[in-house]
Protein backbone atom coordinates (compact mmCIF):
# COMPACT_ATOMS: atom_id res chain seq x y z
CA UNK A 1 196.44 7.34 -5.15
CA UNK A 2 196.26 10.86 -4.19
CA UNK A 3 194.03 13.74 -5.99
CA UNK A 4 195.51 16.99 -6.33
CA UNK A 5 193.11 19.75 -5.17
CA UNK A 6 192.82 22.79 -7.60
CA UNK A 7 193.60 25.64 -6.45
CA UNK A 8 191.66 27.44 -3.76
CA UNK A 9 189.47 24.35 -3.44
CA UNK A 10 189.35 22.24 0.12
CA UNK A 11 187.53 18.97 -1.26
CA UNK A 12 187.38 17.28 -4.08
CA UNK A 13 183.57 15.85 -3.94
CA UNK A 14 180.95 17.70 -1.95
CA UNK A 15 177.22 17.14 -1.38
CA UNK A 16 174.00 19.21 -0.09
CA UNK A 17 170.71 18.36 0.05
CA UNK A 18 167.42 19.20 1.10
CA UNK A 19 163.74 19.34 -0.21
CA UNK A 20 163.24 22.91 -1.21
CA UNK A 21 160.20 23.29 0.13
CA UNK A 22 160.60 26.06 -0.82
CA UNK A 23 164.21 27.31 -1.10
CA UNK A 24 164.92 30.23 0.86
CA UNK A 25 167.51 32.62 1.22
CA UNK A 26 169.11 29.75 3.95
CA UNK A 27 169.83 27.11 1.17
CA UNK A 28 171.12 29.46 -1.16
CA UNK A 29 173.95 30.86 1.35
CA UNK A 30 174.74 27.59 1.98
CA UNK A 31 174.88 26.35 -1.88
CA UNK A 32 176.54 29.27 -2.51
CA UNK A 33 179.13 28.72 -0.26
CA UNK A 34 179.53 24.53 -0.72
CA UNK A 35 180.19 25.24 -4.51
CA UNK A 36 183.36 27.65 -3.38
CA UNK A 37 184.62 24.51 -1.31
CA UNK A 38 184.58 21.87 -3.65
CA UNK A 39 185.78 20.77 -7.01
CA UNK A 40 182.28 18.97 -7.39
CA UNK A 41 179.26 20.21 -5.26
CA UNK A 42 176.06 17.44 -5.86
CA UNK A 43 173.05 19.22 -4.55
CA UNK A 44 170.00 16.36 -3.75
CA UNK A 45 166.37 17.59 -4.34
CA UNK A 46 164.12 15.60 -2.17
CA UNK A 47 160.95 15.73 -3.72
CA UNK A 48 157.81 14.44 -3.64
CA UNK A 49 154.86 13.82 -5.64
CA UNK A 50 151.64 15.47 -4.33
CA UNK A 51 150.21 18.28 -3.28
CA UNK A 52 152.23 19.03 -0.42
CA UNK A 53 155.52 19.69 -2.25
CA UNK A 54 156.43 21.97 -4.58
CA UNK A 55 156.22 19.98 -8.60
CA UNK A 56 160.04 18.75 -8.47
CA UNK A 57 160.47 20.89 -12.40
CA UNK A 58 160.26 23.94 -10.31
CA UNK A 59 162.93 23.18 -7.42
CA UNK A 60 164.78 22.20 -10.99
CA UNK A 61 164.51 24.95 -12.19
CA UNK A 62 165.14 27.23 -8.92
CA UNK A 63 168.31 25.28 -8.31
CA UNK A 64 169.52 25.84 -11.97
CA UNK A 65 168.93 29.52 -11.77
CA UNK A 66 171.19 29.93 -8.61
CA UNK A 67 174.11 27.22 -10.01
CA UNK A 68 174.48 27.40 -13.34
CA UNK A 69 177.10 30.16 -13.65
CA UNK A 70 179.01 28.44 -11.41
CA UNK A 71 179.80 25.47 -13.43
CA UNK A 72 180.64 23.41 -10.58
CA UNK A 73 177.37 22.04 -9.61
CA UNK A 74 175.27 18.57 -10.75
CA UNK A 75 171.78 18.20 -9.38
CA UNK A 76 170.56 15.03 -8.31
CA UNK A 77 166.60 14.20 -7.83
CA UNK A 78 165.69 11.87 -4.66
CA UNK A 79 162.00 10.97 -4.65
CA UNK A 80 160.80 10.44 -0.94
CA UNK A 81 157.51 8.24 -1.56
CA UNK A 82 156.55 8.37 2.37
CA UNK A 83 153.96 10.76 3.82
CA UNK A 84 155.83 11.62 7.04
CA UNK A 85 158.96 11.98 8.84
CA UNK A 86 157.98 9.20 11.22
CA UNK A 87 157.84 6.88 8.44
CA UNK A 88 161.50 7.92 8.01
CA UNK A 89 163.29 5.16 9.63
CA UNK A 90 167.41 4.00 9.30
CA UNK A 91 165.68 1.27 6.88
CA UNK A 92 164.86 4.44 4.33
CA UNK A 93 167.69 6.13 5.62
CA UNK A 94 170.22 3.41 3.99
CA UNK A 95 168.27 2.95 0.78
CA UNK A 96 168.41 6.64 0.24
CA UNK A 97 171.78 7.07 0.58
CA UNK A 98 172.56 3.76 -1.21
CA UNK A 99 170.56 5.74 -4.10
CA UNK A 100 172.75 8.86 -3.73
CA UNK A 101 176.07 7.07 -3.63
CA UNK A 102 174.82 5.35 -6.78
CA UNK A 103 174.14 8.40 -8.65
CA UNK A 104 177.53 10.21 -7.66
CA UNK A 105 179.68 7.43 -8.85
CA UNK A 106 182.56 8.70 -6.76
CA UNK A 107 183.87 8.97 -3.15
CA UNK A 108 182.21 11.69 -1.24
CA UNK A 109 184.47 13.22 0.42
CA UNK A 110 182.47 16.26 2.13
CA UNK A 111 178.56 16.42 3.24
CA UNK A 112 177.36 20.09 4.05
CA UNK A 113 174.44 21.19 5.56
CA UNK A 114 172.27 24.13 7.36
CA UNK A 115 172.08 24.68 11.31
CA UNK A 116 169.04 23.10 11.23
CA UNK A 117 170.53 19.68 11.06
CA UNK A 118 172.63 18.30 13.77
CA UNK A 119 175.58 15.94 14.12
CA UNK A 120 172.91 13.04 14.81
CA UNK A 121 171.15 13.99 11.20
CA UNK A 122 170.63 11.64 8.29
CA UNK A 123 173.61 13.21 6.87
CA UNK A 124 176.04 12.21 9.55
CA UNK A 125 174.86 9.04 10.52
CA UNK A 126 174.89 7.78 6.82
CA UNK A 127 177.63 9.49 5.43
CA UNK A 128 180.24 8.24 8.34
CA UNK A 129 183.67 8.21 5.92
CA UNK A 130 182.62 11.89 4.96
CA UNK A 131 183.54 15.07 6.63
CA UNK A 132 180.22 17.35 7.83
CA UNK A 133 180.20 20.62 7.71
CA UNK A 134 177.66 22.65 8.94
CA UNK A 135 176.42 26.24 8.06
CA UNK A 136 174.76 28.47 10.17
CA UNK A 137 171.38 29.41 8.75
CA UNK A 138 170.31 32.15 11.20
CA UNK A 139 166.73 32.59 11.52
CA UNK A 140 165.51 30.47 8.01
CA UNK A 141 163.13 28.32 8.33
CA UNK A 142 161.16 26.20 5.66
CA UNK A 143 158.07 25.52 8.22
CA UNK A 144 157.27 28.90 8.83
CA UNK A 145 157.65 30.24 4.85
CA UNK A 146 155.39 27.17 4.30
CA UNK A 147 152.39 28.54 6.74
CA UNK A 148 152.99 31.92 6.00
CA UNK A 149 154.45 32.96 2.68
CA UNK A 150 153.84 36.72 2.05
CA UNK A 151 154.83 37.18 5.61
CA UNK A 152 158.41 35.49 4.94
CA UNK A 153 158.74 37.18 1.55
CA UNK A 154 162.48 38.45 1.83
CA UNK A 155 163.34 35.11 2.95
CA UNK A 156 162.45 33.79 -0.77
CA UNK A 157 165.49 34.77 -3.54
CA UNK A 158 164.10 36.89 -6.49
CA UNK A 159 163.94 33.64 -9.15
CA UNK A 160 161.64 31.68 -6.34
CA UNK A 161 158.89 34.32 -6.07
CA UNK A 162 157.64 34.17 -9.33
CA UNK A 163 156.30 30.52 -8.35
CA UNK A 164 154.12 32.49 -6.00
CA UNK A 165 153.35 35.63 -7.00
CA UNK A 166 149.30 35.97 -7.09
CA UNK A 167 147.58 37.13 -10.27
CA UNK A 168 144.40 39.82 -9.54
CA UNK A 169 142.76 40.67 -12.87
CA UNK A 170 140.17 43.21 -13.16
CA UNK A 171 137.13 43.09 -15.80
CA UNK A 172 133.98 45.20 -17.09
CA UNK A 173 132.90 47.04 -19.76
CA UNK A 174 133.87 50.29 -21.10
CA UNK A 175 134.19 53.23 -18.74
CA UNK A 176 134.04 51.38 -15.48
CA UNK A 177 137.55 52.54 -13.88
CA UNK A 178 139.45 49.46 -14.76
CA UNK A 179 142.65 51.22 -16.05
CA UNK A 180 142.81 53.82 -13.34
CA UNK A 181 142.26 51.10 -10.47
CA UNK A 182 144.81 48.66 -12.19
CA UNK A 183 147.39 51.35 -12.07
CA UNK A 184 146.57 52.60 -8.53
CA UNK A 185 146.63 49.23 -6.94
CA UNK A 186 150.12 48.48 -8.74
CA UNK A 187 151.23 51.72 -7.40
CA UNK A 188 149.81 50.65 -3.81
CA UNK A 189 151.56 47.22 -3.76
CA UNK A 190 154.64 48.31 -5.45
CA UNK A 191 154.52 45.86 -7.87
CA UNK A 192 153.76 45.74 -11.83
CA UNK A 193 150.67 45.96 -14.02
CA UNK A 194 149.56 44.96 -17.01
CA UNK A 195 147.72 47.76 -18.87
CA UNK A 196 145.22 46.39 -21.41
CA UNK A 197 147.26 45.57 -24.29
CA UNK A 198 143.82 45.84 -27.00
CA UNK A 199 143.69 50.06 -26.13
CA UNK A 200 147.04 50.67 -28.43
CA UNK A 201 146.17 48.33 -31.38
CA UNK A 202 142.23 48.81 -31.41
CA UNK A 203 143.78 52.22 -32.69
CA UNK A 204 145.76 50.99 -35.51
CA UNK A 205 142.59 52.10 -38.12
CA UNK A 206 141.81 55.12 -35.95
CA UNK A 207 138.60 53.37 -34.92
CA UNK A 208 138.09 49.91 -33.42
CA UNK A 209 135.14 49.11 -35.82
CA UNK A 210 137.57 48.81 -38.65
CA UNK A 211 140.10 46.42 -36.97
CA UNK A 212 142.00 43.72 -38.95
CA UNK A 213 141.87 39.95 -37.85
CA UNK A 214 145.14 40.09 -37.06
CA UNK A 215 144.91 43.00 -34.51
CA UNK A 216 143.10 40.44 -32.34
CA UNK A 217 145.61 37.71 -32.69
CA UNK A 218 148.45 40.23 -31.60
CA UNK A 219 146.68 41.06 -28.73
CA UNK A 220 145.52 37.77 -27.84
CA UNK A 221 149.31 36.82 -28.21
CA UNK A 222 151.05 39.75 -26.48
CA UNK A 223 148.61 40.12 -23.22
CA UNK A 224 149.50 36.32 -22.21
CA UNK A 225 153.72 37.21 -23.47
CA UNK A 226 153.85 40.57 -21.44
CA UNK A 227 151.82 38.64 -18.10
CA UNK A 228 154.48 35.39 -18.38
CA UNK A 229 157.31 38.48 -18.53
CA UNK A 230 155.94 40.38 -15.66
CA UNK A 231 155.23 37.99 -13.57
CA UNK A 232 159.20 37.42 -13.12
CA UNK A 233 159.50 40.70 -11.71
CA UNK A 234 156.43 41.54 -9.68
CA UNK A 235 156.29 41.76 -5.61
CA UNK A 236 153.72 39.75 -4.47
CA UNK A 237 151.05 40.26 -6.78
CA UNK A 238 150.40 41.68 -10.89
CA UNK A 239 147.82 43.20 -11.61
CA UNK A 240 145.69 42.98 -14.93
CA UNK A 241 143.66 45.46 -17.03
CA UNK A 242 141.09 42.93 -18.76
CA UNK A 243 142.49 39.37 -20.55
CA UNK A 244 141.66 37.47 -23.36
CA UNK A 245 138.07 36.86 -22.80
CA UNK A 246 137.06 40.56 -22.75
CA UNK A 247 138.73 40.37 -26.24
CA UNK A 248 136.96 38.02 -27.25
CA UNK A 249 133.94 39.08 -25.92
CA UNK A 250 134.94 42.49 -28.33
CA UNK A 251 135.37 40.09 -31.15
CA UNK A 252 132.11 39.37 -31.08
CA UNK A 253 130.81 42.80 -30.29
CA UNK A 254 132.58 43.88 -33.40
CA UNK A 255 131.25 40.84 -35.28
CA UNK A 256 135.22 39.84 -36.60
CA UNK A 257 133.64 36.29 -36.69
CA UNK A 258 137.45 34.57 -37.11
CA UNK A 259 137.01 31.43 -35.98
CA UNK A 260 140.80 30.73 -35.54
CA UNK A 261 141.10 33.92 -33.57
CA UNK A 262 137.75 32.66 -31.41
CA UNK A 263 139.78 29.29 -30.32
CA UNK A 264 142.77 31.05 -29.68
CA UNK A 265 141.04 32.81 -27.13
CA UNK A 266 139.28 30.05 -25.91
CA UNK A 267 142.62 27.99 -25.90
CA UNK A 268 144.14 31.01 -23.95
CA UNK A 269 141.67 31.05 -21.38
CA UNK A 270 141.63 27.19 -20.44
CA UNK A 271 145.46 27.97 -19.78
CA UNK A 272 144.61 31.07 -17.39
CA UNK A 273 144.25 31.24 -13.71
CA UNK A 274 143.59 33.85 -11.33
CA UNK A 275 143.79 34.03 -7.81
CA UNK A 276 141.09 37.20 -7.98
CA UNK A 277 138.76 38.49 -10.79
CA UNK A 278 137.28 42.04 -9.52
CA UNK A 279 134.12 43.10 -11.99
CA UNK A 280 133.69 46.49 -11.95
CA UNK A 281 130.13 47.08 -12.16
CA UNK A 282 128.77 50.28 -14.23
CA UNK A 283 127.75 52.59 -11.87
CA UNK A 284 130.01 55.04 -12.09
CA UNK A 285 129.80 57.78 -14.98
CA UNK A 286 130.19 57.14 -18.61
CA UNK A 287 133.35 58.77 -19.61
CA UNK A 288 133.32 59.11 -23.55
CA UNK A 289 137.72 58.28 -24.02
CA UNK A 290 138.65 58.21 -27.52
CA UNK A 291 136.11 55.80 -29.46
CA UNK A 292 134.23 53.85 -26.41
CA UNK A 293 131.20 52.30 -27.92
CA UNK A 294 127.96 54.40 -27.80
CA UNK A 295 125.95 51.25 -27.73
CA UNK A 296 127.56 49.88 -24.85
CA UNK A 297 126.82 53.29 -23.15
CA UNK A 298 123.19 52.75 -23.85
CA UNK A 299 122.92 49.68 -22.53
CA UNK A 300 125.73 48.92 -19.58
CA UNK A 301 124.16 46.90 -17.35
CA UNK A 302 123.23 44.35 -20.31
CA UNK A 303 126.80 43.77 -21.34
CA UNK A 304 128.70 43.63 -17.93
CA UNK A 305 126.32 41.08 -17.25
CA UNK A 306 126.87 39.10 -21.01
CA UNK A 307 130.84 39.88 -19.90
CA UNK A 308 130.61 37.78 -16.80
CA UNK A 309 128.55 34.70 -18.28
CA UNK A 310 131.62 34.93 -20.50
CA UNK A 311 133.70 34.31 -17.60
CA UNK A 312 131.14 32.06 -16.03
CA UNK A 313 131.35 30.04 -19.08
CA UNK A 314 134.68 29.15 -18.36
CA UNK A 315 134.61 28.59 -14.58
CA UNK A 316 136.19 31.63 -13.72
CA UNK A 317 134.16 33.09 -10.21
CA UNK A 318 134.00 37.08 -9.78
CA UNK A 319 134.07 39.37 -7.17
CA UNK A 320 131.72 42.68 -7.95
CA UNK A 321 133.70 46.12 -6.75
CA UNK A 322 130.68 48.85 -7.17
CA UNK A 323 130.25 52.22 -5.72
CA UNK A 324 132.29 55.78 -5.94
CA UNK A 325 136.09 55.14 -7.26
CA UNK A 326 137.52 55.50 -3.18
CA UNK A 327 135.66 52.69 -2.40
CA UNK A 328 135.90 50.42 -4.70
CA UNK A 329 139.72 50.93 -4.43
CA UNK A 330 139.41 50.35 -0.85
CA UNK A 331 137.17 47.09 -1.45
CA UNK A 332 139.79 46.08 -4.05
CA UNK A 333 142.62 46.37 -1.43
CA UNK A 334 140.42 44.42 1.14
CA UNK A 335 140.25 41.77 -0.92
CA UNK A 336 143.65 41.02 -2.28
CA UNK A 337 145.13 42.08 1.21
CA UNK A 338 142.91 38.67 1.90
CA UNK A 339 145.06 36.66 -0.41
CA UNK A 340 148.39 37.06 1.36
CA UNK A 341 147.17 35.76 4.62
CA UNK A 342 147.67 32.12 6.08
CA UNK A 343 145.21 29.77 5.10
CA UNK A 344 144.50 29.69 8.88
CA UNK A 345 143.50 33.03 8.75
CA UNK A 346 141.60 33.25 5.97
């Protein structure tokens, strides 16, 4: 029995696949453009599990961001449990198809793919009773984004950078040019910062020493919120004016003594990474800026150092950026330019 075809549509069940590793501008053209064709596009994520693929949630979720307006798309997960493309034989070949066939439940009547593939590809050979159609992909490839991301950045849609966008934060004590760097080097990278969210509330009582307990929770709570939100929008790299352990290394300066507000913290921190941590050491001038601590003016060489067995504490390594404010910006740079190169290079 004959389907009818809705209007504007060419086929009635369509399929792409590919591993995602990591999806690039390519893929989405073509996913784009599959979903327009059929009345039911499949896309297969081929995934595996270990360290050389991206975790299969994220592809998930990358695929679902591009589709989901649509309405026309169901995602399908494929795990590939060999470790290379040798291994890859017509034997695996079969099974994985058998496996996709399974989980479409209906006759397939069109298999599209990139440029890359040819008509002698997996999709050809074990698809014969569907029609191929191939997209050209221009210059995408997955190999070179893979070896050298930051190079192949506009290659990468906006909802797939996030998953690599590297996270520079920058410590010290009071008065050590941590604001004014943090803004500069957002401003050199055109990409976002994240001021330190403690200067606004330690305000609240016009003086820090007579913060409440819960001016430490909110900023314990809305520095990690504003980084998660940033992070979605940020080219490359975010930077970040201190973090939850300088708060509560200011908790305990300040003697607040809440214990809840102490494993909060804590609990924060275990969840943190950071691709750089630049201490700024105290060796530039004291700049009294509202209600800085005269005590830590008298003595700040004594707590940058208690600052970083803070972060030591949690296995967090530092980098120290010292000197006049040109060059530690220019040390700053030097480093994080160092992050964006391929591991070869590095």
């Amino acid at each position: 029995m004959s389907r009818e075809l809705k209007a504007g549509m060419k086929y009635h069940v369509g399929m792409y696949g590919g591993s995602f590793n990591p999806m690039h501008n390519g893929h989405m053209e073509c996913i784009l453009k599959a979903s327009s064709m059929c009345e039911k596009l499949f896309v297969v994520i081929s995934y595996r599990n270990d360290n050389s693929d991206v975790d299969v949630k994220v592809k998930y979720r990358w695929v679902y961001k591009l589709t989901s307006h649509i309405g026309n798309v169901k995602i399908i997960l494929l795990e590939d449990k060999l470790k290379t493309k040798a291994e890859y034989t017509r034997e695996y070949w079969e099974d994985d198809c058998r496996k996709v066939r399974e989980a479409i439940g209906e006759k397939i009547d069109v298999v599209f793919c990139g440029s890359d593939y040819d008509e002698n590809s997996f999709w050809n050979v074990c698809y014969p009773d569907s029609e191929l159609v191939i997209f050209e992909r221009d210059q995408y490839n997955s190999t070179a984004i893979r070896k050298d991301i930051y190079g192949h950045w506009d290659w990468l849609p906006m909802f797939v950078r996030p998953h690599y966008v590297k996270k520079v934060l920058i410590i010290g004590s009071e008065s050590c040019g941590k604001s004014v760097l943090t803004v500069n080097l957002a401003h050199h990278y055109h990409t976002n910062y994240l001021e330190e969210v403690g200067r606004e509330l330690s305000e609240l009582s016009g003086t820090d020493t007579m913060m409440l307990t819960e001016d430490f929770t909110r900023i314990l709570l809305e520095h990690k919120a504003k980084e998660m939100r940033l992070i979605e929008y940020s080219n490359k790299v975010l930077i970040e004016d201190t973090d939850c352990l300088i708060t509560r290394f200011f908790m305990d300066f300040l003697e607040d003594g809440n214990k809840a507000n102490e494993d909060l913290a804590e609990a924060i921190a275990k969840l943190n990474h950071y691709d750089l941590i630049l201490h700024a050491e105290p060796d530039v001038e004291w700049v009294q800026d509202g209600d800085r601590s005269e005590e830590i003016a008298a003595n700040r060489k004594l707590y940058s150092e208690r600052i970083e067995k803070l972060y030591e504490r949690f296995g967090f390594k530092c980098e120290h950026i010292s000197g006049s404010y040109t060059e530690r910006y220019e040390k700053a740079i030097k480093l994080i330019d160092e992050l964006f190169l391929p591991e070869n290079d590095r």
